[in-house]
Structures are given as structure tokens and as C-alpha cells.
N, C-alpha and C. Protein backbone atom coordinates (compact mmCIF):
# COMPACT_ATOMS: atom_id res chain seq x y z
N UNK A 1 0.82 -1.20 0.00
CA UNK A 1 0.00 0.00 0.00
C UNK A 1 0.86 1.26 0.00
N UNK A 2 2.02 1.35 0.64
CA UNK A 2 2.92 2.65 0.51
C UNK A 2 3.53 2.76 -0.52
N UNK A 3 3.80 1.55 -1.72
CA UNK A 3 4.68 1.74 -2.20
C UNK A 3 3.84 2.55 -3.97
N UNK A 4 2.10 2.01 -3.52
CA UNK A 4 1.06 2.77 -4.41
C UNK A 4 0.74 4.33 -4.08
N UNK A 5 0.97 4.28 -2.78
CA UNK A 5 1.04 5.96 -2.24
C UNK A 5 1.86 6.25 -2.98
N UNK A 6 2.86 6.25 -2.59
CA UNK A 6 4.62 6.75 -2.91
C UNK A 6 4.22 6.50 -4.27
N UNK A 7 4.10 5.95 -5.48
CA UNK A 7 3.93 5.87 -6.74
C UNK A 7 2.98 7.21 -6.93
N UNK A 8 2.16 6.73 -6.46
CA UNK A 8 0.79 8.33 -6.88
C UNK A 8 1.61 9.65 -6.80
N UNK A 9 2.12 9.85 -5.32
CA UNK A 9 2.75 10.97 -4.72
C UNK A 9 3.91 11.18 -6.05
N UNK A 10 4.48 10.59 -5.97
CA UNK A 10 5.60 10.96 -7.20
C UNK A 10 5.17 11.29 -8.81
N UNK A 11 3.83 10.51 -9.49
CA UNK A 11 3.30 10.99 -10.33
C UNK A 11 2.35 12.44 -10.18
N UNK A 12 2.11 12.58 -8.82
CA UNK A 12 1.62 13.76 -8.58
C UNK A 12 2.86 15.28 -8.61
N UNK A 13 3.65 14.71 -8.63
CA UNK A 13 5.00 15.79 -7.76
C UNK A 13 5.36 15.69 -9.61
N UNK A 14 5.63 14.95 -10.43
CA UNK A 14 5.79 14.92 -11.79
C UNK A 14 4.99 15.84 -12.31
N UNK A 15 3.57 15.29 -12.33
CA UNK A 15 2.80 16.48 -13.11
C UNK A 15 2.44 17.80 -12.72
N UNK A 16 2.80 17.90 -11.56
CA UNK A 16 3.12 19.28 -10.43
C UNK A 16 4.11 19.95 -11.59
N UNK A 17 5.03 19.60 -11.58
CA UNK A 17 6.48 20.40 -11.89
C UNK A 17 6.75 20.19 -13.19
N UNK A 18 5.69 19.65 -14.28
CA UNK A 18 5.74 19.79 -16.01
C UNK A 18 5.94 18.89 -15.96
N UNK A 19 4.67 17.73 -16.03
CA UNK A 19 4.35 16.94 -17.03
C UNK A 19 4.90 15.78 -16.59
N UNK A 20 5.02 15.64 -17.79
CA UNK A 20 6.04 13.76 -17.54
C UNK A 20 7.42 14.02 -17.37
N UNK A 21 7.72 12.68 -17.87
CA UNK A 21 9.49 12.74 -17.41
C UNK A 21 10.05 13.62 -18.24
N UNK A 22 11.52 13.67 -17.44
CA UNK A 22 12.05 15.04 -18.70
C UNK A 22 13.32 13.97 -18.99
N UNK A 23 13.29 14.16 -20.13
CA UNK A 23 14.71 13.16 -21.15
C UNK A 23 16.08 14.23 -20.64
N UNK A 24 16.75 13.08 -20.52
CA UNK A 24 17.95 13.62 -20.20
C UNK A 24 18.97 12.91 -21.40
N UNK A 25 19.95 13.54 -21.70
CA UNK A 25 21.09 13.21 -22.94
C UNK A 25 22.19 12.27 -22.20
N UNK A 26 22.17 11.17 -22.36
CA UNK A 26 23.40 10.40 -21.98
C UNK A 26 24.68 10.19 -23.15
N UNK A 27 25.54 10.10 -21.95
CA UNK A 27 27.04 9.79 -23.52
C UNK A 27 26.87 9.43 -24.97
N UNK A 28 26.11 8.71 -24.79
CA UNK A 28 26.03 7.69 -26.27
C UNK A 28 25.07 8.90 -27.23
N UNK A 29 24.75 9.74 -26.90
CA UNK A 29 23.83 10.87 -27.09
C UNK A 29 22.23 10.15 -27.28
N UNK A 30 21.91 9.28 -27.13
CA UNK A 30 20.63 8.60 -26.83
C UNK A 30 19.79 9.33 -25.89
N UNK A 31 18.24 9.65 -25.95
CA UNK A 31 17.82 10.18 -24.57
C UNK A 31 17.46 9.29 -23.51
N UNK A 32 17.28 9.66 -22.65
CA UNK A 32 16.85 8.54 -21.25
C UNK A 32 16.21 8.81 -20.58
N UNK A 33 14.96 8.29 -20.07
CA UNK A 33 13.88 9.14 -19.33
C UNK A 33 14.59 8.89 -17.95
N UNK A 34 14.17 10.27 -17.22
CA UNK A 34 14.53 10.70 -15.95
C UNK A 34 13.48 10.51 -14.91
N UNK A 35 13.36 9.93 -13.99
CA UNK A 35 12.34 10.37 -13.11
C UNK A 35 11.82 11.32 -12.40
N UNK A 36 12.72 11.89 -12.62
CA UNK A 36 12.30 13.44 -12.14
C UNK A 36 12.64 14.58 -12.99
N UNK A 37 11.80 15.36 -12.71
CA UNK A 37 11.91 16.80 -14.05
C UNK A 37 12.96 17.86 -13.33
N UNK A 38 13.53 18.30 -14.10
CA UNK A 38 14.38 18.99 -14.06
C UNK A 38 13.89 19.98 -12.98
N UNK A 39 14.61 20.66 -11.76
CA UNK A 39 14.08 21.53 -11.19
C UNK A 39 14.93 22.35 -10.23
N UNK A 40 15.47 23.56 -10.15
CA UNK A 40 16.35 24.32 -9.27
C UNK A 40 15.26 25.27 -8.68
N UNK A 41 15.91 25.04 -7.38
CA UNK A 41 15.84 26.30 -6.50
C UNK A 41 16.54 27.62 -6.31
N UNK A 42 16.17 28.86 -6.28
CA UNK A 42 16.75 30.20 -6.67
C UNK A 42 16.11 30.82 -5.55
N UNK A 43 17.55 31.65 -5.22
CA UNK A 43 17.27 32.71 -3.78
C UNK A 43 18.01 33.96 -4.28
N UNK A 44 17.45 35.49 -4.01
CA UNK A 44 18.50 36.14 -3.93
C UNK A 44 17.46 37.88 -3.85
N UNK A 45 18.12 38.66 -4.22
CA UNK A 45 17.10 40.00 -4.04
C UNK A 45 16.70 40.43 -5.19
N UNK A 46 16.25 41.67 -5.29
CA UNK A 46 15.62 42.57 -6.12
C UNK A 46 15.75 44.06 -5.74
N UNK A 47 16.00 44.71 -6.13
CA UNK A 47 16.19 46.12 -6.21
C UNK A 47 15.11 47.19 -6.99
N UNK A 48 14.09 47.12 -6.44
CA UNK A 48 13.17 47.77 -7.39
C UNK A 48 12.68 49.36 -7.33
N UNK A 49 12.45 50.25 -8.33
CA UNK A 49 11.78 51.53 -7.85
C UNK A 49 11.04 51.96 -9.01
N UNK A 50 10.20 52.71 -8.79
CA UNK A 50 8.73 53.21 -9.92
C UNK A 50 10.08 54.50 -10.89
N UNK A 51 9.08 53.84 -11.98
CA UNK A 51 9.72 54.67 -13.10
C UNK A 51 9.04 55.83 -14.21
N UNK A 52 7.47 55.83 -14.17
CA UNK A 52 7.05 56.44 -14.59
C UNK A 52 6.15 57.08 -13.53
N UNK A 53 5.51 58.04 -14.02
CA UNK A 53 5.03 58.77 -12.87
C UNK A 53 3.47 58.06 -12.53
N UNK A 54 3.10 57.87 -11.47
CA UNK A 54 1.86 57.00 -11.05
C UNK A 54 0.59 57.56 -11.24
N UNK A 55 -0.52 57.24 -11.10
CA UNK A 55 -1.58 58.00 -11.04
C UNK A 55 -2.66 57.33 -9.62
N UNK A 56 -3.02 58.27 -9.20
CA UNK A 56 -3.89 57.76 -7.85
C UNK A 56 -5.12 58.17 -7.87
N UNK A 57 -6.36 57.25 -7.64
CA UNK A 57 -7.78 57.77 -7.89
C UNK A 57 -8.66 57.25 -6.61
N UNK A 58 -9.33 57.79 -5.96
CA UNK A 58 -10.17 57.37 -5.02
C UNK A 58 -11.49 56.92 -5.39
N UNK A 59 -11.89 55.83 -5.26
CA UNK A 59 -13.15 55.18 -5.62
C UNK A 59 -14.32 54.57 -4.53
N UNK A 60 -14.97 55.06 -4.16
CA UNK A 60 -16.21 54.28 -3.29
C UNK A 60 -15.13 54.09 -2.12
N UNK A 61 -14.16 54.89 -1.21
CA UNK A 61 -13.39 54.88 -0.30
C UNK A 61 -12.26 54.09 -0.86
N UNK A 62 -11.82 53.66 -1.86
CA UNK A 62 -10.88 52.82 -1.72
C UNK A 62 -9.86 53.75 -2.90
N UNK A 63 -7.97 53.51 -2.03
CA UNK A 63 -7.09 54.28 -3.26
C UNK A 63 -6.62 53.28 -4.40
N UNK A 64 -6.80 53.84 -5.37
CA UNK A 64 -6.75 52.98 -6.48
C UNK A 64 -5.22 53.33 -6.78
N UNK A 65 -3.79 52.47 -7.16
CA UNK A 65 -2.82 53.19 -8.09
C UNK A 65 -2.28 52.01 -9.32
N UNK A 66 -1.42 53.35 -10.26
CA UNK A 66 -0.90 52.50 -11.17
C UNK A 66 0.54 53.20 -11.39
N UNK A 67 1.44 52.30 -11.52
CA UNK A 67 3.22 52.84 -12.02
C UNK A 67 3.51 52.24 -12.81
N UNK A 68 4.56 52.45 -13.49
CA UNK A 68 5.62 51.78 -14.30
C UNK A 68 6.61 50.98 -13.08
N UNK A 69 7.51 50.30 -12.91
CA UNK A 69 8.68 49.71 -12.28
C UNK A 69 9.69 49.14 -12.98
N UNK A 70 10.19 49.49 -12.45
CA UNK A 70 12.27 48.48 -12.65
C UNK A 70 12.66 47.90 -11.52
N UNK A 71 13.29 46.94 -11.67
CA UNK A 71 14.44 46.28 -10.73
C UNK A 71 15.36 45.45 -11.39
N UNK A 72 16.47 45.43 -10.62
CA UNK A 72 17.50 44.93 -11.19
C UNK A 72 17.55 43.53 -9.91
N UNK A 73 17.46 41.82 -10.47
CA UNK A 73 17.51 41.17 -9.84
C UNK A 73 18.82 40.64 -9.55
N UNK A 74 19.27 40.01 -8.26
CA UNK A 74 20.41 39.48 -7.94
C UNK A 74 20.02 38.18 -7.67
N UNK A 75 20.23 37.02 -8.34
CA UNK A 75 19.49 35.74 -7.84
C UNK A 75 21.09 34.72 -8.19
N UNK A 76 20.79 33.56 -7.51
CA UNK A 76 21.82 32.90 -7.59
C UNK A 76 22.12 32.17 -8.51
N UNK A 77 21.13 32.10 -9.21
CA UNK A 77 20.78 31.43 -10.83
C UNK A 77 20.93 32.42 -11.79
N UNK A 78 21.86 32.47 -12.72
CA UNK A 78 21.88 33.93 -13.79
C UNK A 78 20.94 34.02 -14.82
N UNK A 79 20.08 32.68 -14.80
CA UNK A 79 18.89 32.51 -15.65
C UNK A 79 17.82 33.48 -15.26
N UNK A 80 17.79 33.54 -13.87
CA UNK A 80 17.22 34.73 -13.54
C UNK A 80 17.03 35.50 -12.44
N UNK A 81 18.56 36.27 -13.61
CA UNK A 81 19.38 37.43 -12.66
C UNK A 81 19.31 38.73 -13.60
N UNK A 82 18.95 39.69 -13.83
CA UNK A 82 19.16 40.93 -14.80
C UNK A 82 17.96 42.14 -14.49
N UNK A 83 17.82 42.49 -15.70
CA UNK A 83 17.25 44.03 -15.23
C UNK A 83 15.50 43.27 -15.74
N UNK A 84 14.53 43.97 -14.86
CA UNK A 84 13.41 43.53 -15.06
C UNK A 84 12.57 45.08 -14.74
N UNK A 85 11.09 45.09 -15.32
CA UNK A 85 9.99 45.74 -15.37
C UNK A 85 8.91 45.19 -15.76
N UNK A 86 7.90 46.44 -15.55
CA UNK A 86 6.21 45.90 -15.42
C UNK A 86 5.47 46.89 -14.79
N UNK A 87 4.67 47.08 -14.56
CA UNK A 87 2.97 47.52 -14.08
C UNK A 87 2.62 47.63 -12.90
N UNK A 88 2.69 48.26 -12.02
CA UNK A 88 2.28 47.87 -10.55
C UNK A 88 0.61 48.27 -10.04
N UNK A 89 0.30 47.80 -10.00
CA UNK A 89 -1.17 48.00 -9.50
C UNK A 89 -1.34 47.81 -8.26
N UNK A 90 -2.35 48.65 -7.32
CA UNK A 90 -2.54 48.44 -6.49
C UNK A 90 -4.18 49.16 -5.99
N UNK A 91 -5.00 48.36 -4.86
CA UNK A 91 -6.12 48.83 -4.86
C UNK A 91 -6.68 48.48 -2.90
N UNK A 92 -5.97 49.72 -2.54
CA UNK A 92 -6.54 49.71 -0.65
C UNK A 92 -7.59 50.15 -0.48
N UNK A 93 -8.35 49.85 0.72
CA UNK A 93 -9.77 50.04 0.90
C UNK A 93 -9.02 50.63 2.72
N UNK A 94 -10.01 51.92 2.37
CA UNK A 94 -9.76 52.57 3.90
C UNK A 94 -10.51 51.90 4.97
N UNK A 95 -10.21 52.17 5.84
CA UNK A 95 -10.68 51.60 7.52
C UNK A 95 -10.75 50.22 7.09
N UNK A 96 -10.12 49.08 5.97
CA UNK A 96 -10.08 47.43 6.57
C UNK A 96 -8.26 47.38 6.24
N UNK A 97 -7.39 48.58 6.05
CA UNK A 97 -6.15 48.12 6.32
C UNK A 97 -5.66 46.88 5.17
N UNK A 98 -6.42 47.01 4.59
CA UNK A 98 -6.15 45.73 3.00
C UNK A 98 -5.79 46.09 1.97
N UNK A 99 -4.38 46.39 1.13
CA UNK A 99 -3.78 46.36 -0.24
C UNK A 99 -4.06 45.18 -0.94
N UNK A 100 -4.27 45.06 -2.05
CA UNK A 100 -3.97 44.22 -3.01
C UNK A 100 -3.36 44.77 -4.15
N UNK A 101 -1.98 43.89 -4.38
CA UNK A 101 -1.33 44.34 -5.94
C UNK A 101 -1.50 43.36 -6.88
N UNK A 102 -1.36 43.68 -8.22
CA UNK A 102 -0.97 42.64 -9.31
C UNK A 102 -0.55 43.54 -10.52
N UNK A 103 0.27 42.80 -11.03
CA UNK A 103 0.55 43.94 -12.43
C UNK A 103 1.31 42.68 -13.35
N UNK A 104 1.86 43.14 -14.47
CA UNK A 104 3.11 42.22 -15.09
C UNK A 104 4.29 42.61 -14.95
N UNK A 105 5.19 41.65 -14.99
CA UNK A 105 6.55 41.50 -15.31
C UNK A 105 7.01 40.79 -16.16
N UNK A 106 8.68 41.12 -16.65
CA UNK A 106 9.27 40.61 -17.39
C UNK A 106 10.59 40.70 -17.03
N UNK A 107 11.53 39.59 -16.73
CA UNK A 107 13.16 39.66 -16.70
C UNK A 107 13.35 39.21 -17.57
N UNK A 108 14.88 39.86 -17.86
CA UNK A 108 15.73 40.12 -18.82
C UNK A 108 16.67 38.90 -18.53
N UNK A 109 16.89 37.80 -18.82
CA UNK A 109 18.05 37.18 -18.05
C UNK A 109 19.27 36.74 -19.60
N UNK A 110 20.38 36.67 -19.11
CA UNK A 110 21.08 36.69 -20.08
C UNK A 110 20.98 35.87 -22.08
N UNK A 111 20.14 35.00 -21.46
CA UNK A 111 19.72 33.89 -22.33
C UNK A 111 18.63 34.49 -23.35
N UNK A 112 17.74 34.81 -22.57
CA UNK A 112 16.09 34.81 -22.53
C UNK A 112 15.03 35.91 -21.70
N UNK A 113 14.49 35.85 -21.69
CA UNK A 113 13.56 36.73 -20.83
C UNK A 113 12.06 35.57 -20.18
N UNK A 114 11.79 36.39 -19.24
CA UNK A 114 10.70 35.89 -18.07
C UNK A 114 9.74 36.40 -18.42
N UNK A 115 8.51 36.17 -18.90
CA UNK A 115 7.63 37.13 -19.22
C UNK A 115 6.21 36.69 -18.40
N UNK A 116 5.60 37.22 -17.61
CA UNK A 116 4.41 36.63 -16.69
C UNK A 116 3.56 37.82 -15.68
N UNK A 117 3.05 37.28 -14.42
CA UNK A 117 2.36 38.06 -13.74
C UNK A 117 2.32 37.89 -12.21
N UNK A 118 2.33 38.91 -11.55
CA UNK A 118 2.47 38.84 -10.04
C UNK A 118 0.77 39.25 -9.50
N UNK A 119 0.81 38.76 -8.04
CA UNK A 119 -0.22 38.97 -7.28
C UNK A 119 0.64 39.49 -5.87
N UNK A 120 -0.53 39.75 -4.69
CA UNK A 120 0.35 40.38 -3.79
C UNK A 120 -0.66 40.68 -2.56
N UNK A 121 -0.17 40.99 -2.01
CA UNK A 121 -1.21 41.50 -0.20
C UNK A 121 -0.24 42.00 0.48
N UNK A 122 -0.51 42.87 1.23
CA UNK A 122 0.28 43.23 2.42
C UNK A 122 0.01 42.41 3.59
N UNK A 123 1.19 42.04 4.51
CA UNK A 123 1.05 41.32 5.39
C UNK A 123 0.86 41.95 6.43
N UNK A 124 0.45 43.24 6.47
CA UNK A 124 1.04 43.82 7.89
C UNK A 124 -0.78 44.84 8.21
N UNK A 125 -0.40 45.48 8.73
CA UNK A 125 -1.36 46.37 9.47
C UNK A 125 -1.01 47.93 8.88
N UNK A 126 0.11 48.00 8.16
CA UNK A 126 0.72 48.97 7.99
C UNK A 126 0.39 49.04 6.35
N UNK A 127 -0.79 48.33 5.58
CA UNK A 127 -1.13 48.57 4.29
C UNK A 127 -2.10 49.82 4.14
N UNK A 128 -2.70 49.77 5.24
CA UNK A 128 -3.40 51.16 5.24
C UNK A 128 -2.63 52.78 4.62
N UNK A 129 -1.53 52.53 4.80
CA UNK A 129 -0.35 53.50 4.77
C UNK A 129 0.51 53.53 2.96
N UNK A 130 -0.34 52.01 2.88
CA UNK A 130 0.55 51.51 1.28
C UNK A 130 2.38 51.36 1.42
N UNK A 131 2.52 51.38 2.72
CA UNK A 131 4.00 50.96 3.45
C UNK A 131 4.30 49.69 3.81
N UNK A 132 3.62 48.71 4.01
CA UNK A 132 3.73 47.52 4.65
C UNK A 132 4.64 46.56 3.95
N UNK A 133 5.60 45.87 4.50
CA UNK A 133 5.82 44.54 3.59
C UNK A 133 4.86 43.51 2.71
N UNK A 134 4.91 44.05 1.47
CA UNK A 134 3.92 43.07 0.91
C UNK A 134 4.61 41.47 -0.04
N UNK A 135 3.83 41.12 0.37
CA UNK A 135 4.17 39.57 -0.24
C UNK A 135 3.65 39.45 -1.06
N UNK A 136 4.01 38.61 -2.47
CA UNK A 136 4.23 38.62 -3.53
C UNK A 136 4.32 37.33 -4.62
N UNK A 137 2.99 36.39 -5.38
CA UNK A 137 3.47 35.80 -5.46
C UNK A 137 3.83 35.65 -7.04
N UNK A 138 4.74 34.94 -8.27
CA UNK A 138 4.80 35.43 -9.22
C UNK A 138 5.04 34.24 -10.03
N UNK A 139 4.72 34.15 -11.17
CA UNK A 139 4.41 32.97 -12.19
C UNK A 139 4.88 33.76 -13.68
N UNK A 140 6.33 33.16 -13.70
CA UNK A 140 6.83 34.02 -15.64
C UNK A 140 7.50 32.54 -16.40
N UNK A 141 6.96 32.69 -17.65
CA UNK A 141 6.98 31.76 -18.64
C UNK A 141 8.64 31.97 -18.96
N UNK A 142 9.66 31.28 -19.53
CA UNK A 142 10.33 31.50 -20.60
C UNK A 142 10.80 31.72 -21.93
N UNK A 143 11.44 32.49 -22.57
CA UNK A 143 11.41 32.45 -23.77
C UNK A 143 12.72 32.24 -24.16
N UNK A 144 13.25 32.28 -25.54
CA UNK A 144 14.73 32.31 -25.69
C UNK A 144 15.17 30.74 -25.39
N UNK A 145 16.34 30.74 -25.12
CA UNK A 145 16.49 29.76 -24.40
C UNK A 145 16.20 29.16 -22.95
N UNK A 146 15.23 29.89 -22.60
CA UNK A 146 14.26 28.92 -21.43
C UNK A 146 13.04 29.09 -21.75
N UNK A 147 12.86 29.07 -22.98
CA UNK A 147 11.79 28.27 -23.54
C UNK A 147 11.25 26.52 -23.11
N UNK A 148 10.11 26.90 -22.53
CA UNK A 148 9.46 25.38 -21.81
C UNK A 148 9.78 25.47 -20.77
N UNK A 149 10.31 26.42 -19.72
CA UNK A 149 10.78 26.67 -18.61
C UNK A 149 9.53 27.50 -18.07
N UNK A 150 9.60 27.69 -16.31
CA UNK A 150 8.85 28.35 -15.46
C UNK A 150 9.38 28.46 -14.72
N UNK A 151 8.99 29.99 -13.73
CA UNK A 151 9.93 30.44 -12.88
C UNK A 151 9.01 30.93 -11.97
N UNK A 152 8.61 30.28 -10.87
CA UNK A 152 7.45 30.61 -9.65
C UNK A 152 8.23 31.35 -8.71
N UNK A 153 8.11 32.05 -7.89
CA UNK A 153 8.41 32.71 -6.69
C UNK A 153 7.88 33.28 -5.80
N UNK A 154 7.69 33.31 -4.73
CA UNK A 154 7.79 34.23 -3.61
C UNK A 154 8.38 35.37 -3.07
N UNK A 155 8.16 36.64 -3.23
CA UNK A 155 9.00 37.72 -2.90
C UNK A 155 8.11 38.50 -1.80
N UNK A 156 8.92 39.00 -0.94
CA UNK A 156 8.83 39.79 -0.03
C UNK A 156 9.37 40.96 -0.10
N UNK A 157 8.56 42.32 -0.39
CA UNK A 157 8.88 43.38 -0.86
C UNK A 157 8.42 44.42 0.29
N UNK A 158 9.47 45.38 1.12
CA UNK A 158 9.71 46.13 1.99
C UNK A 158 9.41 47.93 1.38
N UNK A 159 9.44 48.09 0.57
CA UNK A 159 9.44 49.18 0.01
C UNK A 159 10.88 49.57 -0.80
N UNK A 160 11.38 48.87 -0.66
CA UNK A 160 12.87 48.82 -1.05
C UNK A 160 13.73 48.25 -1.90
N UNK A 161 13.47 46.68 -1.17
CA UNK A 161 14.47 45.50 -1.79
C UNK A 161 13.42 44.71 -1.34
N UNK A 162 13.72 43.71 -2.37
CA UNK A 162 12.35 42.22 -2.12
C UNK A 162 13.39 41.24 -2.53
N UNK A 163 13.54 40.37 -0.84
CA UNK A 163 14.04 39.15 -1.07
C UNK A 163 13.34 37.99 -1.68
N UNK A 164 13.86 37.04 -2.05
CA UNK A 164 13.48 35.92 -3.66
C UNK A 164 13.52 34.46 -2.79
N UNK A 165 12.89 33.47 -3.12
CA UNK A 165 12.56 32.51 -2.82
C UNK A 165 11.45 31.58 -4.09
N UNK A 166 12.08 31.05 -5.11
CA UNK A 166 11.53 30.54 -5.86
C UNK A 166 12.09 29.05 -6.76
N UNK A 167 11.26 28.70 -7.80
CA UNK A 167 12.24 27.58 -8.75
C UNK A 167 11.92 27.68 -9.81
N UNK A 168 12.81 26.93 -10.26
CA UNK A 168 12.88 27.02 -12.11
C UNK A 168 12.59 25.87 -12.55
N UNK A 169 11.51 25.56 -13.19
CA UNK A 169 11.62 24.40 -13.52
C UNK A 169 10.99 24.19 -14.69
N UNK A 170 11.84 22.95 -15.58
CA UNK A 170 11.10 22.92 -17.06
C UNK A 170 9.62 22.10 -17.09
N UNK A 171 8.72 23.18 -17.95
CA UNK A 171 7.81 22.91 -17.83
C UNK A 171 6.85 24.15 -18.07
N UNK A 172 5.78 23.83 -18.54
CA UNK A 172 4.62 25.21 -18.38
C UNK A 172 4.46 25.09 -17.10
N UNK A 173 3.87 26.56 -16.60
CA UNK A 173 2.68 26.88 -15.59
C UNK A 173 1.51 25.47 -15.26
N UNK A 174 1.35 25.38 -13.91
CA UNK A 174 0.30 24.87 -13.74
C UNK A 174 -0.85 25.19 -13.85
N UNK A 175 -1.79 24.28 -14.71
CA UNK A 175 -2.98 25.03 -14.72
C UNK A 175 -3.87 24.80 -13.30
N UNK A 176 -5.10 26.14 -13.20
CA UNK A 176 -5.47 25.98 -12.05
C UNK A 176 -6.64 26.73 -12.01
N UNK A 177 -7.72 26.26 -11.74
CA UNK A 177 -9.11 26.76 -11.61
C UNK A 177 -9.57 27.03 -10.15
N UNK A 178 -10.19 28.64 -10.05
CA UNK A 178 -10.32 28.93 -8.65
C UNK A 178 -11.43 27.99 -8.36
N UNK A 179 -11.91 27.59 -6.90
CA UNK A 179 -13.10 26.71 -6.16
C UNK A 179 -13.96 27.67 -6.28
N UNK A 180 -15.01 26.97 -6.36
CA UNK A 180 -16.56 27.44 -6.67
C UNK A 180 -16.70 28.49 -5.00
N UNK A 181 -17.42 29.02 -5.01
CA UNK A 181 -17.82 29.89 -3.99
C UNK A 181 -18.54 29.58 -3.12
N UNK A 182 -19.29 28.60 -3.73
CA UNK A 182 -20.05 27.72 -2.65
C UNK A 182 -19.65 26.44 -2.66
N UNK A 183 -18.31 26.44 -2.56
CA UNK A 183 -18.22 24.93 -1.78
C UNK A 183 -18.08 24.48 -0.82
N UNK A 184 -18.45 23.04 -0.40
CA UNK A 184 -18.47 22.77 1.44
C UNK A 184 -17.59 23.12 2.23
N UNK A 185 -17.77 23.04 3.00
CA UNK A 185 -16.18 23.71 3.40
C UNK A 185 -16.18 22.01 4.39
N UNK A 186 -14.55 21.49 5.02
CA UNK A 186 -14.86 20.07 5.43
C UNK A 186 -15.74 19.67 7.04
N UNK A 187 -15.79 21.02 7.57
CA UNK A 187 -16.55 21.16 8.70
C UNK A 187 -18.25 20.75 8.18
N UNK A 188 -18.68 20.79 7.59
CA UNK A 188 -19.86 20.78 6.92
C UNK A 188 -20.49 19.58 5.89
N UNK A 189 -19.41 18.72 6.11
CA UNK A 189 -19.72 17.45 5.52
C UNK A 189 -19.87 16.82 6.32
């Protein structure tokens, strides 16, 4: 019975991280299926600041904004390490202390470029202010030569510098459909 778990779990963790197996090139130059898909982990910062001038609109109490951005990434992977931009959006609602961002991005990495989209929240109490550390999460395709590649991450952005926590791995994006609105929740079954 564990060894059908452990089978599932690993075809699950496969099609998690793109698909089926990924061929790997052995000496003889023959390919050879791998059991596992190719996949690195990447840590490092970001250096970001608004580049065009923003616009701010108040709507039904809530501040609406939009910028241009740059940052220049430092990651430990040079696949994706270089100068990046995109869109910043953002939309706080007064007296509940709640930001939400999303916009696009694109890195530049020596090869290729990242081209995709971020989401975001402030974690703090201090979004009311549009100051808070907001967290960040981000999904960019490859092109160039990381073409068939994906680059997920986690960033934590201070107003400043946003440290990196993500992977690279070959493969598209996972697809993913939000849950219905009314579904059970497991207390209720």
C-alpha cells in the first residue's frame, strides 16, 4: 500500500512540476527518461523603484494606483538574474487596512527573458499607509532559451528590496481553476 502511495505521490509531484518525465542526454547521445523533471531552486534579491510617474484615484473609499517599475535582480541562478519591469497595481480600501497588488513582469536574463504576472497582499497592518511589507506571489513563462521553462516565486517586498525565494523548472505553468464559492467547506460534511 505505501509503495502505491509513494507511486501516486511521485506521479503527482511529476505532473506538479511539467508533465512527464524530462529526457535527459546520456554519452552515447541517446535520450533517457529521468524520473524526475528537471528543477532548481533560486534565492536572492531585487532592487526595485517606480519609473514612470503613477496615477492615484479614489473610488467608493478605496485608493486605487498605477506605475511603471524596474528592478534589477540578484538571484543565484543567472537565468534569472538581470534588469526587469512591469505595471504595478494596487487597490486599498480605507478603515479594513487591506492592499492588493498585481501587475506584469518581465526579466531580462542573459539567455532569454521571463515574461508573466504577479499577485500580492500586504502582510502587515501597515497597508493602510501603502507601506507595509507586501508579499508577492509570481508565475513568468520563458522564452529564448528557457523556452518550456517556469519560474514561480515568492518575494517579499519592503518598500525597497524584495528578497526571492523561488524555482525554475522545465515545464509550463500549472494550470489551475479557482473553487466554486459555494463549496463545502470540510466542517460541513
Amino acid at each position: 500500500m505505501r509503495r502505491m502511495w509513494a507511486a501516486g505521490a511521485a506521479i503527482v509531484m511529476c505532473l506538479m512540476l511539467g508533465g512527464g518525465p524530462v529526457l535527459a542526454q546520456e554519452a552515447s547521445g541517446a535520450p533517457s527518461a529521468s524520473a524526475e523533471p528537471v528543477t532548481d531552486f533560486v534565492t536572492g534579491t531585487g532592487a526595485c523603484r517606480f519609473v514612470e510617474p503613477g496615477m492615484s484615484v479614489y473610488i467608493d473609499g478605496g485608493r486605487h494606483d498605477q506605475a511603471g517599475f524596474a528592478c534589477d535582480w540578484e538571484m543565484d541562478d543567472p537565468r534569472v538574474s538581470g534588469p526587469g519591469a512591469g505595471t504595478w497595481n494596487v487597490g486599498c480600501w480605507d478603515g479594513v487596512r487591506v492592499c492588493l497588488y498585481w501587475g506584469d513582469m518581465t526579466i531580462s536574463g542573459p539567455e532569454g527573458t521571463w515574461i508573466g504576472a504577479f499577485t500580492g497582499q500586504d502582510t502587515s497592518t501597515l497597508g493602510e499607509l501603502g507601506r507595509g511589507p507586501v508579499a508577492f506571489q509570481q508565475v513568468l513563462e520563458g522564452t529564448g532559451a528557457y523556452e518550456g521553462w517556469t519560474y514561480l516565486a515568492h518575494l517579499l517586498f519592503d518598500y525597497s528590496t524584495m528578497s526571492v525565494d523561488g524555482i525554475v523548472y522545465e515545464g509550463t505553468p500549472l494550470p489551475w481553476e479557482p473553487m466554486p464559492w459555494e463549496s463545502p467547506s470540510p466542517a460541513s460534511e
